[in-house]
PDB file of N, CA and C in Angstrom:
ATOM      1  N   UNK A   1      -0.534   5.770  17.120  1.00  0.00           N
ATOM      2  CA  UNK A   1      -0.372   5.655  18.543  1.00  0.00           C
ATOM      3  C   UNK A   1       1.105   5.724  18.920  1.00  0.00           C
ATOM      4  N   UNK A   2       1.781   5.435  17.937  1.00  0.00           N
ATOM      5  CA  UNK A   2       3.383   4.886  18.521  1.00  0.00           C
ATOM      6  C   UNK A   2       3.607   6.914  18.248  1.00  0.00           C
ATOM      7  N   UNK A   3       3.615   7.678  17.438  1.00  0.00           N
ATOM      8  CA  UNK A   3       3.714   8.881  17.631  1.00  0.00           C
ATOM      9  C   UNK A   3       2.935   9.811  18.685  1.00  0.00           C
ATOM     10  N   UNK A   4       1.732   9.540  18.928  1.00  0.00           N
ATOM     11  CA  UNK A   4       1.044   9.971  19.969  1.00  0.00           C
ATOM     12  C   UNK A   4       1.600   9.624  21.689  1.00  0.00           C
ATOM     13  N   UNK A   5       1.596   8.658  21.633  1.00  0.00           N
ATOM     14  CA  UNK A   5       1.902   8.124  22.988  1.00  0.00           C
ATOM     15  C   UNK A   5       3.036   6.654  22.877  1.00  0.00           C
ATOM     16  N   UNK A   6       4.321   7.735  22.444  1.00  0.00           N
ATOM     17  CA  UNK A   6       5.225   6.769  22.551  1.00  0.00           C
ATOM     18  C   UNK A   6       5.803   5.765  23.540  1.00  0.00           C
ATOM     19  N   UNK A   7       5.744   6.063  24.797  1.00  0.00           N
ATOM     20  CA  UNK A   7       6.337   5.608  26.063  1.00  0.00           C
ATOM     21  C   UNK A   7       4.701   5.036  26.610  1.00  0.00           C
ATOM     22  N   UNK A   8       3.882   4.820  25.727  1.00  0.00           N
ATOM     23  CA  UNK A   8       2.855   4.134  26.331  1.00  0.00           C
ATOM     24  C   UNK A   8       2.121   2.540  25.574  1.00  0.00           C
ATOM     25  N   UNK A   9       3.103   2.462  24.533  1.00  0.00           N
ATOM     26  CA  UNK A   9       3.047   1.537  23.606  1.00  0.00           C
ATOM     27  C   UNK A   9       2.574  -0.277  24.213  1.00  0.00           C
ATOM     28  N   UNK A  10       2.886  -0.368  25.313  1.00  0.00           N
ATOM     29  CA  UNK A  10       2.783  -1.547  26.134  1.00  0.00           C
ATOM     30  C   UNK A  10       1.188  -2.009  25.996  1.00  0.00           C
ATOM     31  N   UNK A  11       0.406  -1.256  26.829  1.00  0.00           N
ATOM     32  CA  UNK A  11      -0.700  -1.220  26.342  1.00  0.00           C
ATOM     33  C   UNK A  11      -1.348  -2.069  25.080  1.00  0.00           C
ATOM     34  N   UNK A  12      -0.883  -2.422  23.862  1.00  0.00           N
ATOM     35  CA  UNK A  12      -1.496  -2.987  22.764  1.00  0.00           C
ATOM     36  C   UNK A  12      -1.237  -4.093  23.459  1.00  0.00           C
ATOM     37  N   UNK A  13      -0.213  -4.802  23.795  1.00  0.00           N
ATOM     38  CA  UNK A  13      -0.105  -6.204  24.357  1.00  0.00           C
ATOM     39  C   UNK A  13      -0.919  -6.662  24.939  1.00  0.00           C
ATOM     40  N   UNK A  14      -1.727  -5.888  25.490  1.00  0.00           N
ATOM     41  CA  UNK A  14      -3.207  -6.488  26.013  1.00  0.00           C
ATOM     42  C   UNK A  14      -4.342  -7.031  24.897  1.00  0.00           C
ATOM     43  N   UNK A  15      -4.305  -6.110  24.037  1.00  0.00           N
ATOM     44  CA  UNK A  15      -5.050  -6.783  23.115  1.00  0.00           C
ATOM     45  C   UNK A  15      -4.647  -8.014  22.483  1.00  0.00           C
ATOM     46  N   UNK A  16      -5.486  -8.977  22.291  1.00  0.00           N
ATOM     47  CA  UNK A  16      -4.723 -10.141  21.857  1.00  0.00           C
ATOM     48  C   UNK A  16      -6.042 -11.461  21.811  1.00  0.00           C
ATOM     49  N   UNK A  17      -6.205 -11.845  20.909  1.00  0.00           N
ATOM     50  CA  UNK A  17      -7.282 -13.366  20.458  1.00  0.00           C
ATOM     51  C   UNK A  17      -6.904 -14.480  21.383  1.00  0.00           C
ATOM     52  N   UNK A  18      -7.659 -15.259  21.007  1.00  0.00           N
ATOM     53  CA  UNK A  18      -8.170 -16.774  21.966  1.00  0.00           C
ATOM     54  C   UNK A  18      -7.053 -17.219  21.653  1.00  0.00           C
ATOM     55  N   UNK A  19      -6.551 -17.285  20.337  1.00  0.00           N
ATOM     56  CA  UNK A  19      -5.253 -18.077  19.818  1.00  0.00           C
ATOM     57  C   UNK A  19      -3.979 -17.614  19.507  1.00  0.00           C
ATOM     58  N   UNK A  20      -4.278 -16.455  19.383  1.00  0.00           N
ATOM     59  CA  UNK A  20      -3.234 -15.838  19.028  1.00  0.00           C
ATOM     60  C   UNK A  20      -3.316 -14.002  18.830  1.00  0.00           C
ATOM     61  N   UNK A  21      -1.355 -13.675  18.988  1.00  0.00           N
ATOM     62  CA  UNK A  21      -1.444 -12.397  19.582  1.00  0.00           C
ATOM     63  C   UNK A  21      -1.702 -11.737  19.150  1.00  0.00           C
ATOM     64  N   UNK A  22      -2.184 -10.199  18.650  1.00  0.00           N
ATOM     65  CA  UNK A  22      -1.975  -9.308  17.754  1.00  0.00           C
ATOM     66  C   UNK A  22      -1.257  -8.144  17.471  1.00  0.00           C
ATOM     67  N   UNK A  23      -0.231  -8.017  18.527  1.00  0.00           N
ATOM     68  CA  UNK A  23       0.925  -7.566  18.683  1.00  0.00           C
ATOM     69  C   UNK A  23       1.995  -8.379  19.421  1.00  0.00           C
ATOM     70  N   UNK A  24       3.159  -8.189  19.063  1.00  0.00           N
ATOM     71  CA  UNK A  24       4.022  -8.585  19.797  1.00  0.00           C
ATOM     72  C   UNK A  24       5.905  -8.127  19.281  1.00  0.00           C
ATOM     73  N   UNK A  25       6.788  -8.402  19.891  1.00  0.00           N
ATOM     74  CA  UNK A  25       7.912  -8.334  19.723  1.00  0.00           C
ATOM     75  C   UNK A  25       8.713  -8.915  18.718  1.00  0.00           C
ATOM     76  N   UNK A  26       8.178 -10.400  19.323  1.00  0.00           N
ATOM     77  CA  UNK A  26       8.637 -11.596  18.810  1.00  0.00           C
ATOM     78  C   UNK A  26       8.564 -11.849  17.390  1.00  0.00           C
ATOM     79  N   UNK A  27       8.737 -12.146  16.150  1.00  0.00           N
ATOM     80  CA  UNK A  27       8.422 -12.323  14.888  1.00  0.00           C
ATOM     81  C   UNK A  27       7.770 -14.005  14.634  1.00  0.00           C
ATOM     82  N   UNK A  28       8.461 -14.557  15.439  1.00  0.00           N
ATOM     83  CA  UNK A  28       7.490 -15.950  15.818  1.00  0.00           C
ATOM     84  C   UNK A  28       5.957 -16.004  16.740  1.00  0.00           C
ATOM     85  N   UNK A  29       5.775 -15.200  17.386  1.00  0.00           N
ATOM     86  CA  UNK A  29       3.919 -15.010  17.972  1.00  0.00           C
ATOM     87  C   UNK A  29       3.425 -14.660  16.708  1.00  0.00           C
ATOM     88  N   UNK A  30       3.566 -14.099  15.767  1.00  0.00           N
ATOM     89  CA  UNK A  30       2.767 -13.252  14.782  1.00  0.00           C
ATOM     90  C   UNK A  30       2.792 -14.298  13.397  1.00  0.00           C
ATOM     91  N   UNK A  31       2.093 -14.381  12.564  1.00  0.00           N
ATOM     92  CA  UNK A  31       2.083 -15.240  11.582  1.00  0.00           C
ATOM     93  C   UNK A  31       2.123 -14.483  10.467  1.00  0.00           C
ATOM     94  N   UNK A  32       1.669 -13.573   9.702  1.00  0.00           N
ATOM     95  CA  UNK A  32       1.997 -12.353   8.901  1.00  0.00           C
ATOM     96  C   UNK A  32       1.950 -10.904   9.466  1.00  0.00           C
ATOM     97  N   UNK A  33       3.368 -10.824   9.888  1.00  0.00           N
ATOM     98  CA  UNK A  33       3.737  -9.550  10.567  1.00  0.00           C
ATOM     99  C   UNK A  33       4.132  -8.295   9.860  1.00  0.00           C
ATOM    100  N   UNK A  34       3.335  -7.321  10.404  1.00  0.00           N
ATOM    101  CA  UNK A  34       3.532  -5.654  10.086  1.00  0.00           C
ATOM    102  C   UNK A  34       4.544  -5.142  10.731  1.00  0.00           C
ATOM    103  N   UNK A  35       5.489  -4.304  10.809  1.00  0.00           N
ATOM    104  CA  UNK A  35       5.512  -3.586  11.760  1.00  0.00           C
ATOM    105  C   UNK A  35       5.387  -2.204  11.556  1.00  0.00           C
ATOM    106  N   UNK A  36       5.040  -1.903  13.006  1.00  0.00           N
ATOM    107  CA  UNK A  36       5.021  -0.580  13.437  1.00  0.00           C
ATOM    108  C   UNK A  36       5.840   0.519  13.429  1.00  0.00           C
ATOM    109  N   UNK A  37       5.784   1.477  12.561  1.00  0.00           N
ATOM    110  CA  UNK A  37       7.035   2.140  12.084  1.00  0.00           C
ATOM    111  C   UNK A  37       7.845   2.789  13.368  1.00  0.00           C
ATOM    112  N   UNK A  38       8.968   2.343  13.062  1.00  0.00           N
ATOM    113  CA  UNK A  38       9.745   3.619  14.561  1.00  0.00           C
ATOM    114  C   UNK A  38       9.782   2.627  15.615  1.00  0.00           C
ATOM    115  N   UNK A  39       9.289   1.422  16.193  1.00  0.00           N
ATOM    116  CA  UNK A  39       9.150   0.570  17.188  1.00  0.00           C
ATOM    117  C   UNK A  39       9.655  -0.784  16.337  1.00  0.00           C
ATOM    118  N   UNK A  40       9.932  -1.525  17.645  1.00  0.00           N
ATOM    119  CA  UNK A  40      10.371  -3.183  16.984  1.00  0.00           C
ATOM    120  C   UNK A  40       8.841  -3.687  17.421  1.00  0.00           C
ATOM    121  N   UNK A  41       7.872  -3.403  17.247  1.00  0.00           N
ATOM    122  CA  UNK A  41       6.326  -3.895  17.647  1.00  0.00           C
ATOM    123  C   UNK A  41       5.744  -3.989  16.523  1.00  0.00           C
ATOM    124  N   UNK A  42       5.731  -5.867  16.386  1.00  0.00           N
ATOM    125  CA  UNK A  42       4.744  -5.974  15.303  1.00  0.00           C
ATOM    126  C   UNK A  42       3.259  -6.844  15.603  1.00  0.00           C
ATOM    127  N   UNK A  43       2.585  -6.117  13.922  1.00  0.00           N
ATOM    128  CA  UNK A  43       1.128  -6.651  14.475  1.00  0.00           C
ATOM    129  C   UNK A  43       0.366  -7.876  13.147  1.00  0.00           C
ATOM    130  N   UNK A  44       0.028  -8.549  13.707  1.00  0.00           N
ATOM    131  CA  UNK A  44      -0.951  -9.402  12.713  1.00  0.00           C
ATOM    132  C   UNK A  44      -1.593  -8.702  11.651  1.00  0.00           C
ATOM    133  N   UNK A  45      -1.456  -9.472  10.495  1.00  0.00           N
ATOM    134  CA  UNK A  45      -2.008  -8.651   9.162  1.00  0.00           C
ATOM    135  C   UNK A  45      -3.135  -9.613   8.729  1.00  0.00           C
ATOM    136  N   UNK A  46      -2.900 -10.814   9.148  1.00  0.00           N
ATOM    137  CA  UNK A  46      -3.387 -12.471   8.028  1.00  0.00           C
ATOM    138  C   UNK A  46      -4.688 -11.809   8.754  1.00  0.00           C
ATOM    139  N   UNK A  47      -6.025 -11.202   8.461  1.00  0.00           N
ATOM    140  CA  UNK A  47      -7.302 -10.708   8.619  1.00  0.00           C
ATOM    141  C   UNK A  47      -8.090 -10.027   7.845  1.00  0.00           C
ATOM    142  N   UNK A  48      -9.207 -10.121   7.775  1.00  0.00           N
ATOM    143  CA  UNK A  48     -10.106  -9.479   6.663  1.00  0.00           C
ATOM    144  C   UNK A  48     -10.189  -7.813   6.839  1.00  0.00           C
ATOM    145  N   UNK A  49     -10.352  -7.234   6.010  1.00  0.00           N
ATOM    146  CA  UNK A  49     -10.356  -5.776   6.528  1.00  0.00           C
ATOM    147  C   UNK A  49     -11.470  -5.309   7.921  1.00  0.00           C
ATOM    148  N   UNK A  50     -12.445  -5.769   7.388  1.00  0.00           N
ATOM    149  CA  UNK A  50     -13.311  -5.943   8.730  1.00  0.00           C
ATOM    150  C   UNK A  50     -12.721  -6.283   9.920  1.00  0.00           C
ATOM    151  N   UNK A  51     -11.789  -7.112  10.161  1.00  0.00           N
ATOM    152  CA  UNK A  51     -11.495  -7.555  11.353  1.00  0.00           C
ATOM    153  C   UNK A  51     -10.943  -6.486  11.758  1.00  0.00           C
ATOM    154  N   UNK A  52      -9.822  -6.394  10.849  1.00  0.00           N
ATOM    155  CA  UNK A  52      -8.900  -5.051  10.981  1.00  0.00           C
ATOM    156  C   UNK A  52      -8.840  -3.095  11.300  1.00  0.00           C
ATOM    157  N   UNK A  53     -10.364  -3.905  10.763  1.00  0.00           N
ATOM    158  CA  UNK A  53     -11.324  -2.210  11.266  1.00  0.00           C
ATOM    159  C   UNK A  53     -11.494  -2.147  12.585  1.00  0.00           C
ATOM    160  N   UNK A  54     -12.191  -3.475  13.015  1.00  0.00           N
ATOM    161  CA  UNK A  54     -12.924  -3.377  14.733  1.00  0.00           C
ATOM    162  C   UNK A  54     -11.355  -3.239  15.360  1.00  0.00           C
ATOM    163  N   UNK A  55     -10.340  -3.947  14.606  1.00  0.00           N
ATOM    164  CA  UNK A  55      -8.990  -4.162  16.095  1.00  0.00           C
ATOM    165  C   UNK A  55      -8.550  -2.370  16.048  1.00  0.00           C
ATOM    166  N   UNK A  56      -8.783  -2.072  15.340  1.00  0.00           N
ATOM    167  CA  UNK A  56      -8.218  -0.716  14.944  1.00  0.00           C
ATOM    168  C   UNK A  56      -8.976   0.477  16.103  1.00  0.00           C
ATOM    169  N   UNK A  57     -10.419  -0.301  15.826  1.00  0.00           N
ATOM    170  CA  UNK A  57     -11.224   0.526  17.108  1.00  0.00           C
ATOM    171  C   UNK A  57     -10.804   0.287  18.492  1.00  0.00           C
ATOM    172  N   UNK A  58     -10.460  -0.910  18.179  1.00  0.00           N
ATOM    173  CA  UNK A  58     -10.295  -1.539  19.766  1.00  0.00           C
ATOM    174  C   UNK A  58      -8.917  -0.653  20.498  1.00  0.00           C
ATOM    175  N   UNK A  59      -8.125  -0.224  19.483  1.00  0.00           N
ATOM    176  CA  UNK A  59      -6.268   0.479  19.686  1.00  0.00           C
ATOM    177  C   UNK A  59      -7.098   2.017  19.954  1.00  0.00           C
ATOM    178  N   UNK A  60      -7.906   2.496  19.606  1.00  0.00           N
ATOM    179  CA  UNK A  60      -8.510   3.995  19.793  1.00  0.00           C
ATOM    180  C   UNK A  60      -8.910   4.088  21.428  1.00  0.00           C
ATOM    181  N   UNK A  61     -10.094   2.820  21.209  1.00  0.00           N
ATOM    182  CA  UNK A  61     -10.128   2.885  22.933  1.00  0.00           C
ATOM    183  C   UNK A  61      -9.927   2.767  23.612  1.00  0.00           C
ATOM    184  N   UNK A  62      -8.503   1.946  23.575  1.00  0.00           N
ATOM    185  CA  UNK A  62      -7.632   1.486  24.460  1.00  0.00           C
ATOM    186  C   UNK A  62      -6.817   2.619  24.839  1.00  0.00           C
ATOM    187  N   UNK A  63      -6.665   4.139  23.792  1.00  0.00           N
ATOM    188  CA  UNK A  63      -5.877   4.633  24.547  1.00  0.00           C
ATOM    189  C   UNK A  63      -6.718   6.175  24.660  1.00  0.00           C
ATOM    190  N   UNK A  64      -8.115   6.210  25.053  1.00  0.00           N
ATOM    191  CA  UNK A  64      -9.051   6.518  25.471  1.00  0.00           C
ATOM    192  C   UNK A  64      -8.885   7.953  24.149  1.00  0.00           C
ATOM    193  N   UNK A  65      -9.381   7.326  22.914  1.00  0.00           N
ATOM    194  CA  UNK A  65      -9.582   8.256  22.004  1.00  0.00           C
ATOM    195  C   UNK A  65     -10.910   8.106  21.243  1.00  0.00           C
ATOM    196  N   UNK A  66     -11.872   8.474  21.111  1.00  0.00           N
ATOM    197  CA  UNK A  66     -13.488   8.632  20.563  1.00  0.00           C
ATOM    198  C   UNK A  66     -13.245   8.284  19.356  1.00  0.00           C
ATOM    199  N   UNK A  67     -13.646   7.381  19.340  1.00  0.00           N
ATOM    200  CA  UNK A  67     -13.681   6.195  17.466  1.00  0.00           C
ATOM    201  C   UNK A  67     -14.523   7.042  16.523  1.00  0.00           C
ATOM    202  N   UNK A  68     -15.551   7.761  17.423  1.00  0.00           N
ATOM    203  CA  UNK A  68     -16.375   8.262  16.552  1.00  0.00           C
ATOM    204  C   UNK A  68     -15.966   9.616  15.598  1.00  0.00           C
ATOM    205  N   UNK A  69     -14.402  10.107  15.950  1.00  0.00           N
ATOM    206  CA  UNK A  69     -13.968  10.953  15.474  1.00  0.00           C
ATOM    207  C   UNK A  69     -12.516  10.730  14.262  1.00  0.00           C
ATOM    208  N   UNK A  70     -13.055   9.268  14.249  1.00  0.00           N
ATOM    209  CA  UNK A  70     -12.179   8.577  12.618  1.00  0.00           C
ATOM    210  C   UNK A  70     -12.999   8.357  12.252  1.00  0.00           C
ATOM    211  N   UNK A  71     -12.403   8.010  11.073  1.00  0.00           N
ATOM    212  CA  UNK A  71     -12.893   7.170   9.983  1.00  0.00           C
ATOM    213  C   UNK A  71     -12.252   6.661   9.549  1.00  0.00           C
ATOM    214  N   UNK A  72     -12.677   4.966  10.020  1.00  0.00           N
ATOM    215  CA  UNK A  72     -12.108   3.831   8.913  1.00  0.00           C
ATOM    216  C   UNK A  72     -12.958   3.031   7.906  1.00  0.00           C
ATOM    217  N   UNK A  73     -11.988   3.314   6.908  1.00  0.00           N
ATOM    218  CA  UNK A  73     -12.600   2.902   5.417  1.00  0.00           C
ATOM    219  C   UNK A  73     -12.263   1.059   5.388  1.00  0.00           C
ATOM    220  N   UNK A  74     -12.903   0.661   5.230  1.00  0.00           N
ATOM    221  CA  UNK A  74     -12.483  -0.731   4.459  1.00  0.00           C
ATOM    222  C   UNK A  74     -12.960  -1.183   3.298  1.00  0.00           C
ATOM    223  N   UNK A  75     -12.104  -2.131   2.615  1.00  0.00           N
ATOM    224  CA  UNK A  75     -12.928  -2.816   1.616  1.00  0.00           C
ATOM    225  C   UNK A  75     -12.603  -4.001   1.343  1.00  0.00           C
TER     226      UNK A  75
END
């Protein structure tokens, strides 16, 4: 996404749990932080791959791209 729609990156900040964020700036919101290559935007890792699958869907449709045309593997 950060190569696709660079200047539209804001957007993930919406996504975000009851308790906590799953993106953010900050290195203190995030508890095991990724980041996002090319951006200072990092994202929550501490999750099961499963989780990590659906949030992954959730970043597709958020930036109105058909999930049904990936494929994510987990294990």
């Amino acid at each position: 996404m950060s190569q696709k729609f660079p200047n539209d990156l804001e957007k993930l900040f919406t996504l975000k749990g009851t308790k906590r964020k799953y993106f953010s700036r900050d290195l203190n919101d995030i508890r095991d932080p990724g980041q996002i290559k090319g951006t200072n935007i990092y994202f929550e890792m501490n999750d099961n791959s499963d989780t990590l699958g659906r949030r992954c869907k959730k970043v597709l449709k958020l930036y109105g791209l058909d999930t049904a045309t990936f494929k994510i593997i987990t294990y």
